[in-house]
Protein backbone atom coordinates (compact mmCIF):
# COMPACT_ATOMS: atom_id res chain seq x y z
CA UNK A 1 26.41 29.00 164.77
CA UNK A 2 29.96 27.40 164.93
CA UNK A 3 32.65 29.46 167.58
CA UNK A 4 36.03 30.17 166.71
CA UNK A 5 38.66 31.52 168.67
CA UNK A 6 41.73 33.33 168.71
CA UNK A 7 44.37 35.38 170.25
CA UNK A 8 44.69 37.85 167.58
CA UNK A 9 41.64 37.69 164.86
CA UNK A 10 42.40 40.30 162.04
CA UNK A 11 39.82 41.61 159.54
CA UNK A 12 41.10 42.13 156.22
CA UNK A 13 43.79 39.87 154.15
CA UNK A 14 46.56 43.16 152.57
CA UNK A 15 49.85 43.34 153.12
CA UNK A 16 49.22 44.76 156.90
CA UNK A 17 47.32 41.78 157.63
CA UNK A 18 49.71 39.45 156.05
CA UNK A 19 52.65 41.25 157.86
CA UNK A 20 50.82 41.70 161.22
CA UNK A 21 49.75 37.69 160.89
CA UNK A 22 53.15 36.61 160.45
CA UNK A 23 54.84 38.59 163.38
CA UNK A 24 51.54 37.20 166.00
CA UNK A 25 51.98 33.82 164.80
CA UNK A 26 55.73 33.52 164.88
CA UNK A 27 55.80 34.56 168.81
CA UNK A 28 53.39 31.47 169.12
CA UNK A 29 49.88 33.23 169.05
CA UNK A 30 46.95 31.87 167.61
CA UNK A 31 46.24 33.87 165.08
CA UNK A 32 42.43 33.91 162.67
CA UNK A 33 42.29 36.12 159.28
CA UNK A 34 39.44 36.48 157.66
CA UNK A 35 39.01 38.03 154.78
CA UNK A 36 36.50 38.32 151.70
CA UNK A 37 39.03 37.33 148.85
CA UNK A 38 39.81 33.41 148.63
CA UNK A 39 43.45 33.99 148.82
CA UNK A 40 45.94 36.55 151.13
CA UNK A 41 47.00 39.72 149.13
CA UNK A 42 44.31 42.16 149.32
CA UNK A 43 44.28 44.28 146.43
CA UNK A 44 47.80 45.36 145.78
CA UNK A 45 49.05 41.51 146.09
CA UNK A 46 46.07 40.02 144.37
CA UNK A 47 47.02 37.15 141.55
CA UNK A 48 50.74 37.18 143.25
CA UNK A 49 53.02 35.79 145.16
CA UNK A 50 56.31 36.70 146.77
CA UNK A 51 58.07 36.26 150.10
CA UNK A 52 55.38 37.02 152.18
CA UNK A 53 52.76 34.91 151.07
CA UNK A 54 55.44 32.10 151.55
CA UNK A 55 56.55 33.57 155.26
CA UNK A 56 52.58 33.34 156.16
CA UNK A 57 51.66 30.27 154.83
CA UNK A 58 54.60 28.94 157.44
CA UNK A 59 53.73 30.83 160.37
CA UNK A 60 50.91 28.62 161.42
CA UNK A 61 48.05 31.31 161.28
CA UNK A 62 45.13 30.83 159.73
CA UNK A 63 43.09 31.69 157.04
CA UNK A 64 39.70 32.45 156.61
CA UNK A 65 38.67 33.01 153.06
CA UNK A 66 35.64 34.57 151.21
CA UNK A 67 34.25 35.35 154.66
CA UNK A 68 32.68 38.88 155.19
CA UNK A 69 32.85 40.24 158.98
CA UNK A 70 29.17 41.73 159.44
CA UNK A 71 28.84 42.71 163.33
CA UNK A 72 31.29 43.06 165.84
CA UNK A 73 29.84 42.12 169.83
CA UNK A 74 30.58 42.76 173.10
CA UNK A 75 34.02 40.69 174.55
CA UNK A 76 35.49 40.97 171.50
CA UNK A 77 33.26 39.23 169.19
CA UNK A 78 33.40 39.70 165.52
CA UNK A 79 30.77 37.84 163.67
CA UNK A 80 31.11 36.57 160.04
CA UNK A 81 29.77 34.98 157.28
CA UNK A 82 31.86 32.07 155.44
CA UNK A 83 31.05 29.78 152.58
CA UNK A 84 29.64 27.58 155.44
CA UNK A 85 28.16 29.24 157.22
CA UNK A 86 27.78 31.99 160.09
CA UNK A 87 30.81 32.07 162.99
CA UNK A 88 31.24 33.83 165.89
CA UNK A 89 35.24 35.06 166.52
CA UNK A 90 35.96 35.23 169.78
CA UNK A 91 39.73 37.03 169.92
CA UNK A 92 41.83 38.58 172.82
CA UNK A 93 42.89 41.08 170.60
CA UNK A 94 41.26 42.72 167.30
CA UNK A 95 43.47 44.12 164.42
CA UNK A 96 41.15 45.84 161.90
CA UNK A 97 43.61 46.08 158.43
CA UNK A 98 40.13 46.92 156.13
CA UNK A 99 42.28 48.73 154.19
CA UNK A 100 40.68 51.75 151.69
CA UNK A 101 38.61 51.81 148.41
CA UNK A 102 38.25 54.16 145.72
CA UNK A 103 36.37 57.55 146.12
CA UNK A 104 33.81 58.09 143.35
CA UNK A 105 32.58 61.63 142.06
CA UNK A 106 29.59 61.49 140.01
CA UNK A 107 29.46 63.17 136.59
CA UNK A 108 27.17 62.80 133.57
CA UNK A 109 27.64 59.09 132.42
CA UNK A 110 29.13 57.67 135.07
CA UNK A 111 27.13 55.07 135.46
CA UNK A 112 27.26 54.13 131.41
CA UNK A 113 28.62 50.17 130.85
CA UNK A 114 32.03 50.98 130.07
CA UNK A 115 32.92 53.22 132.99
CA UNK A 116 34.96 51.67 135.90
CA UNK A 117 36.70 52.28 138.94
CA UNK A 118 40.57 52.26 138.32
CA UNK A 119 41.31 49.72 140.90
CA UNK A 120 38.17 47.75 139.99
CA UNK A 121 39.34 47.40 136.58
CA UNK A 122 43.03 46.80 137.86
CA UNK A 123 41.66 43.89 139.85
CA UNK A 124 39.19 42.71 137.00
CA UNK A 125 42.44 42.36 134.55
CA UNK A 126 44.48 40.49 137.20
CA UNK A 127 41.82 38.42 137.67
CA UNK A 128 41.88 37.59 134.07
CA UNK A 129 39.68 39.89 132.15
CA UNK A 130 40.77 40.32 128.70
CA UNK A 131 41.74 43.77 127.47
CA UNK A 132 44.00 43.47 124.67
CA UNK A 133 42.78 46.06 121.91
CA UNK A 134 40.55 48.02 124.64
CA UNK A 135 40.87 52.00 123.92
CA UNK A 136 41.39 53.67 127.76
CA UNK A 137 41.00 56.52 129.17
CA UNK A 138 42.10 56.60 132.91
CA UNK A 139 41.59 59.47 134.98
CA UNK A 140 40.87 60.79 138.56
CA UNK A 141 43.77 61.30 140.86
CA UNK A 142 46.75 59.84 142.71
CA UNK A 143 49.53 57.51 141.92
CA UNK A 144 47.30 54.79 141.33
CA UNK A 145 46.58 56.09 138.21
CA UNK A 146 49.89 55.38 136.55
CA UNK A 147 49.86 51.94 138.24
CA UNK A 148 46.71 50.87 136.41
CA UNK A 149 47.72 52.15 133.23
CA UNK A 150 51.33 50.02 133.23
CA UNK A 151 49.04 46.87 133.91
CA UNK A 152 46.36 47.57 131.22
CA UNK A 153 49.23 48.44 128.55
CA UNK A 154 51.09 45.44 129.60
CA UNK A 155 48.22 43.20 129.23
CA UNK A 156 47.38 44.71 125.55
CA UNK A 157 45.05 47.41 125.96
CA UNK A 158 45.34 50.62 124.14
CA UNK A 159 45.67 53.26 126.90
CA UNK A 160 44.98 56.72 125.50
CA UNK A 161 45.75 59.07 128.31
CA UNK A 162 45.99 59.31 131.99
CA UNK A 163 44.51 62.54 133.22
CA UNK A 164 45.37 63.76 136.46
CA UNK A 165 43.05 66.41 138.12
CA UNK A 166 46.29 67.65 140.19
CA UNK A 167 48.33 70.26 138.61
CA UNK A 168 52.21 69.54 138.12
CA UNK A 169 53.03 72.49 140.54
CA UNK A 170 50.97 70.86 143.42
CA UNK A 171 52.32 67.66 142.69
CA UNK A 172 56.28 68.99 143.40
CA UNK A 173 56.89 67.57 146.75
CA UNK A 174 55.45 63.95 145.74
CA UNK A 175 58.51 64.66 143.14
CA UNK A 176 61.29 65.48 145.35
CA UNK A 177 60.10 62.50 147.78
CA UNK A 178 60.51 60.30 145.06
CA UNK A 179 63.84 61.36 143.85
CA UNK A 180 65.35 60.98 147.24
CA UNK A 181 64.01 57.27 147.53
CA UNK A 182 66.09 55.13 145.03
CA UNK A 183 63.60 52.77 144.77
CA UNK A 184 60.58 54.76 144.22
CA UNK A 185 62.56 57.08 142.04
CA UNK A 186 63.36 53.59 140.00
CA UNK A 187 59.90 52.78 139.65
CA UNK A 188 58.27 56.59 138.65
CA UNK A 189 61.03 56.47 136.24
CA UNK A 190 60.18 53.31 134.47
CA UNK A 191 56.19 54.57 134.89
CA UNK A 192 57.36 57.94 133.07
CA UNK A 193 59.56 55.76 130.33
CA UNK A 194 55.80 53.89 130.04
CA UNK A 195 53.42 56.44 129.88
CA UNK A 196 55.62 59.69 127.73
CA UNK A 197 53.30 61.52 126.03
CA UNK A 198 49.99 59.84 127.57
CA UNK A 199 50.32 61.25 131.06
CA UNK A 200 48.34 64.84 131.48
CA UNK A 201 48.21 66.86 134.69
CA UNK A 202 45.34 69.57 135.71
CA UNK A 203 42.85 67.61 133.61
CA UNK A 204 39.95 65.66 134.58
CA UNK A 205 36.83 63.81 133.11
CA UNK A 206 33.60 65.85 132.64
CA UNK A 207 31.44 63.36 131.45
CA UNK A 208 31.17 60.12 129.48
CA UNK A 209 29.12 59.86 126.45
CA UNK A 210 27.58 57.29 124.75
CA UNK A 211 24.54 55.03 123.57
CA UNK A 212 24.17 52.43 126.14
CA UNK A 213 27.13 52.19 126.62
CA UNK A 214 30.87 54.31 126.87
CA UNK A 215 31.64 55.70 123.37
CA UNK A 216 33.53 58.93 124.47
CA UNK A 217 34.85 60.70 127.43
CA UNK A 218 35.21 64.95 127.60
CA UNK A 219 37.36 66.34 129.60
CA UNK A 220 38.03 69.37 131.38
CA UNK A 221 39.96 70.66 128.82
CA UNK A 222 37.27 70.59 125.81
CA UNK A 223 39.12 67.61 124.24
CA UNK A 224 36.89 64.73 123.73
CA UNK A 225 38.11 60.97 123.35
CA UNK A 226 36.47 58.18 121.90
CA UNK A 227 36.87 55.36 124.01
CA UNK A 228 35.65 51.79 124.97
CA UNK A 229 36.27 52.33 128.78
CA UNK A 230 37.46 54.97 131.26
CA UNK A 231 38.92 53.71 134.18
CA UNK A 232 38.11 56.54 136.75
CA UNK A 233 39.35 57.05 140.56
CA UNK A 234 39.33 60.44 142.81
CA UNK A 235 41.58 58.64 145.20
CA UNK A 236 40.87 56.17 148.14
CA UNK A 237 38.61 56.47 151.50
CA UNK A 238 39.46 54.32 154.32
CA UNK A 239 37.07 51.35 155.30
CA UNK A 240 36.38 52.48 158.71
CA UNK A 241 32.95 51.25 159.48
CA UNK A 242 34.24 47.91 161.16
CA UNK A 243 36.44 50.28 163.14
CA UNK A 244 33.57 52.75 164.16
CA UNK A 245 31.14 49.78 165.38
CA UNK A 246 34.51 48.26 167.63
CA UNK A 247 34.34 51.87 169.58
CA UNK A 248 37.81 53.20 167.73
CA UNK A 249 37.90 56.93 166.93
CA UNK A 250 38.56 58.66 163.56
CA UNK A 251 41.23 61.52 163.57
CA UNK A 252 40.25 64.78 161.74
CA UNK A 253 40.75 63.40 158.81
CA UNK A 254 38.63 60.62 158.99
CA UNK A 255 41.22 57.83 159.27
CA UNK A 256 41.46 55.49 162.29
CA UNK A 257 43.06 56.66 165.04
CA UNK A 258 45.99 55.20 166.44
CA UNK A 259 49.61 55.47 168.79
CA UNK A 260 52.74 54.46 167.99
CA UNK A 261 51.57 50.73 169.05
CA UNK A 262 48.97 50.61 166.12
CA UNK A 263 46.66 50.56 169.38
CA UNK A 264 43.32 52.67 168.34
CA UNK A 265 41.08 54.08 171.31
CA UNK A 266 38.90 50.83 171.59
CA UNK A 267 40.89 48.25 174.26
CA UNK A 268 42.13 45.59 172.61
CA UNK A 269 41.55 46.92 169.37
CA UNK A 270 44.52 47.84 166.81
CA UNK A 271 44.51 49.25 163.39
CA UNK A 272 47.06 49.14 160.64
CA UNK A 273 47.51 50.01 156.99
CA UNK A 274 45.54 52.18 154.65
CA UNK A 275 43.02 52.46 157.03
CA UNK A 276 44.90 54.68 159.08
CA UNK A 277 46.24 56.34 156.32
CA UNK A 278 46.94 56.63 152.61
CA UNK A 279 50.99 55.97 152.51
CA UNK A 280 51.34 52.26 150.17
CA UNK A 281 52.66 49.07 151.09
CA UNK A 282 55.74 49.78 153.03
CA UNK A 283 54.12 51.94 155.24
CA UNK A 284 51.20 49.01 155.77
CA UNK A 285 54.08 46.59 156.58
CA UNK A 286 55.39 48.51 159.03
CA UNK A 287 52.28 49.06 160.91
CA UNK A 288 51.29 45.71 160.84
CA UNK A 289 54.15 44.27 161.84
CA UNK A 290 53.99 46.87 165.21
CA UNK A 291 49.87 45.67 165.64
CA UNK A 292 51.79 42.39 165.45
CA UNK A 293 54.22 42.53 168.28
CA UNK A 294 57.28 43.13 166.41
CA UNK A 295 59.50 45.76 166.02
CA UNK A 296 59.93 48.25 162.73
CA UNK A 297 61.60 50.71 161.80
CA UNK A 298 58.95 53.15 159.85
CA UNK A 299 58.51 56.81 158.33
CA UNK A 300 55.43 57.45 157.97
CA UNK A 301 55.70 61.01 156.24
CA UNK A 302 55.07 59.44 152.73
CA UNK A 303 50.99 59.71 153.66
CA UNK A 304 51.26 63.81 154.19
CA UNK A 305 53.55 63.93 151.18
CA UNK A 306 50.63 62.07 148.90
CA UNK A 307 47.79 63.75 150.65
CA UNK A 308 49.08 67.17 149.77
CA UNK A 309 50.53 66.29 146.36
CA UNK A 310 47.24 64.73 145.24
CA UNK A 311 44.71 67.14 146.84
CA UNK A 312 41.31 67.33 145.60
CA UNK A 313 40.58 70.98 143.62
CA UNK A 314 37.44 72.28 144.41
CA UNK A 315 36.28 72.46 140.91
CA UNK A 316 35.12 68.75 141.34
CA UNK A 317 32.56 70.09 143.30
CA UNK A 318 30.77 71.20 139.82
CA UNK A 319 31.03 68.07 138.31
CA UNK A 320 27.41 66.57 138.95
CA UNK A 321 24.43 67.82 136.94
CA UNK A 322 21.16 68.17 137.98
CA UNK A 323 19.93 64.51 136.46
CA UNK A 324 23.02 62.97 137.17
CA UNK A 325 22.86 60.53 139.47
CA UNK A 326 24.88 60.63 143.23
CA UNK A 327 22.88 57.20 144.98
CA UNK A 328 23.41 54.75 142.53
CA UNK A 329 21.51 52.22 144.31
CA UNK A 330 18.36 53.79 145.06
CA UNK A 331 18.81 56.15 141.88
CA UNK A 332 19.04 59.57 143.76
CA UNK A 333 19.83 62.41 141.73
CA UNK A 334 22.41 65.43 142.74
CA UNK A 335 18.97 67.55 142.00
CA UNK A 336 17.32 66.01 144.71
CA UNK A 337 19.98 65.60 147.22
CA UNK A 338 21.48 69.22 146.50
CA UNK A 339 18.85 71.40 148.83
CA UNK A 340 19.39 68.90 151.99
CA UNK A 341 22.46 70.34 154.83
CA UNK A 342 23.13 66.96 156.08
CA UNK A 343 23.45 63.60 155.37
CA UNK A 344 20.13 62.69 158.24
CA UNK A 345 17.74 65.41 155.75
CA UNK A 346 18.67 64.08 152.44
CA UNK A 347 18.49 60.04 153.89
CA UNK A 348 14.83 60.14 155.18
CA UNK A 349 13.75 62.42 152.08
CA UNK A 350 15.40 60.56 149.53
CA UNK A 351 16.79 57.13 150.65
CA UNK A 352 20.44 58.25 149.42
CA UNK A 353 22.43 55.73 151.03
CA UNK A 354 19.89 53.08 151.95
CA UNK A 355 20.63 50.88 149.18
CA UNK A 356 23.09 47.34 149.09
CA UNK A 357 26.44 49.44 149.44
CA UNK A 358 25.30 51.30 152.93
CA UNK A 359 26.51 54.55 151.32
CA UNK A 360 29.58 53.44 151.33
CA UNK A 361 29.76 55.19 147.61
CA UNK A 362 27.49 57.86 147.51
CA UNK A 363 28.43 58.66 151.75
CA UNK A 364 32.38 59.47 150.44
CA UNK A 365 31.15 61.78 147.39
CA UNK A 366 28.66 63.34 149.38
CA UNK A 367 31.59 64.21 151.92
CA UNK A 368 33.57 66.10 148.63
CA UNK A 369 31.00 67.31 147.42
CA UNK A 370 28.22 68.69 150.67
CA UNK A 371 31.53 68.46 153.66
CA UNK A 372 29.22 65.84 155.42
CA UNK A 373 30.60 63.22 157.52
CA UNK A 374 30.12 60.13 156.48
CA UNK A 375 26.96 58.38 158.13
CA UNK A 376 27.48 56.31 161.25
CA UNK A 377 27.57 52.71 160.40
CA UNK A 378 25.30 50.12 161.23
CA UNK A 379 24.98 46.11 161.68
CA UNK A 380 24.81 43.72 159.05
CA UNK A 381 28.02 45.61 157.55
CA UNK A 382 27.34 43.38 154.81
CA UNK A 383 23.90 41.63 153.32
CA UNK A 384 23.74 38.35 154.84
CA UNK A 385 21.08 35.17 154.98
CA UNK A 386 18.04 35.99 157.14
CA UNK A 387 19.50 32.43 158.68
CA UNK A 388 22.84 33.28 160.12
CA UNK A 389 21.13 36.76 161.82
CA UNK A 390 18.59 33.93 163.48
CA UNK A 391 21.40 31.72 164.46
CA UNK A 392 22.85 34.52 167.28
């Protein structure tokens, strides 16, 4: 197994990263990040470019591409697998920027060809999926929403309506932030220009219907729309479980712990961006410009503003049937995981969670849906060769 080394190694390749990269490896550090997607960006960035891809492709770190982090070790070891081959990072200093991804709720159908996450099929279509003539549903809840609609309609897909589960009343103060942030208010306004007519508050999808494959969505309201695909997201979760094996701490709400140095309760070990909170890209600048040594000026009350504003309702909690399925991977029904308390019970009767994704889906519905905390994670992080496990 090859060694690399750094002063700074950071896990994840968003804007944080990016941001956090450029401000280590300007004040002469040597600076590693690795990161699953061949190219910086993380999702929000992904296909693009703009000034910060150009300010970190001079700053002298570097990059490690398509390379999934699977264990972390003792001295500050993370260990990864790259296209060739297992590495060991040895780093004086950690910054885990894993960012979030979506939370799924199960409902009848969800699984049906034709059903997608809303960021998965926002990254699918910048990736170069073609859409033009697709009928759309999206639905779920948070800003997001509206941000995957613009992209589909702009890339020729017929979006049909964009269902919030958040009524407008709960959704004031995300209003009133907005309107006293020019830009923000700049870009909601062009959204609302975009979407009149389409956009639908206190609704959500019920189930998703269809022979093989998506033919129509119902919704909470009795309306039912024929459609090719729904594009469906309950908001995001943060990817913590790199975090948890490093020895950081969650807050209350289940978000990385940190201080005003982006320094979590692990030494050596910082944490910026979404996984420390829901807030968008300015915030994750910021933060990882602080994890990075420099200095920023940041206002962070955007997350509490979008956490309140976008709230789940507890009516969600109804959605799954009894033969709809909650463990995708090991094809667990809510029927069978409904009797169990807690997430150890329903595991060893069941093996909800045991499958490729580690829970990572079924572990943030269960959390909506049963209040369990989300199970304590466990090395590989990711599947990897027999080989590279060997090679330690």
């Amino acid at each position: 197994m090859r060694e690399l080394r750094a002063d700074l190694a950071i896990a994840g390749g968003g804007p944080s990263a990016i941001a956090a990269a450029c401000a280590a490896a300007e004040r002469g550090e040597q600076v590693l990040v690795i990161d699953r997607q061949p190219a910086p960006g993380g999702q929000i960035w992904r296909g693009q470019t703009n000034e910060w891809h150009e300010r970190f492709r001079r700053c002298g770190a570097q990059w490690l591409g398509r390379a999934e982090i699977y264990d972390a070790a003792p001295g500050m070891t993370l260990m990864a697998q790259a296209p060739d081959g297992p590495a060991a990072i040895r780093a004086g200093r950690v910054l885990v920027a894993t960012g979030a991804r979506e939370l799924f709720l199960p409902f009848p159908g969800w699984t049906l060809p034709g059903v997608y996450g809303a960021g998965g099929l926002q990254a699918l279509v910048k990736s170069g999926l073609n859409v033009r003539g697709l009928r759309v549903v999206v639905a779920g809840s948070g800003p997001l929403l509206a941000a995957v609609a613009a992209q589909l309609i702009e890339s020729g897909a017929h979006v049909l309506r964009v269902c919030e589960q958040a009524e407008r009343t709960q959704m004031t103060p995300f209003f009133r932030y907005v309107a006293m942030h020019p830009e923000k208010w700049l870009q909601a306004a062009e959204l609302g220009l975009l979407l009149a007519g389409r956009y639908q508050t206190g609704v959500w999808p019920v189930a998703a219907r269809g022979a093989g494959k998506l033919e129509a969505v119902e919704l909470s309201s009795g309306e039912t729309i024929r459609a090719e695909a729904l594009a469906c997201g309950f908001g995001l979760v943060p990817n913590v479980e790199l975090a948890q094996l490093l020895g950081c701490d969650l807050a209350g709400d289940g978000f990385v712990k940190v201080d005003e140095k982006q320094r979590t309760t692990a030494p050596g070990v910082f944490a910026a961006g979404e996984v420390c909170g829901i807030g968008g890209v300015e915030i994750a600048i910021g933060e990882g410009l602080i994890a990075g040594g420099a200095s920023a000026s940041l206002d962070r009350s955007f997350r509490g503003v979008l956490a309140a504003a976008f709230r789940l309702r507890g009516e969600l909690r109804r959605l799954p049937q009894p033969s709809t399925y909650v463990c995708r991977c090991e094809d667990v029904t809510w029927s069978r995981i409904e009797p169990f308390d807690n997430w150890r019970e329903a595991k060893l009767q069941t093996r909800c969670g045991m499958g490729s994704c580690q829970g990572r889906v079924c572990g943030a519905s269960l959390g909506f849906l049963k209040g369990w905390p989300p199970p304590e994670p466990r090395s590989p992080l990711a599947p990897v060769p027999l080989e590279s496990l060997a090679s330690e």
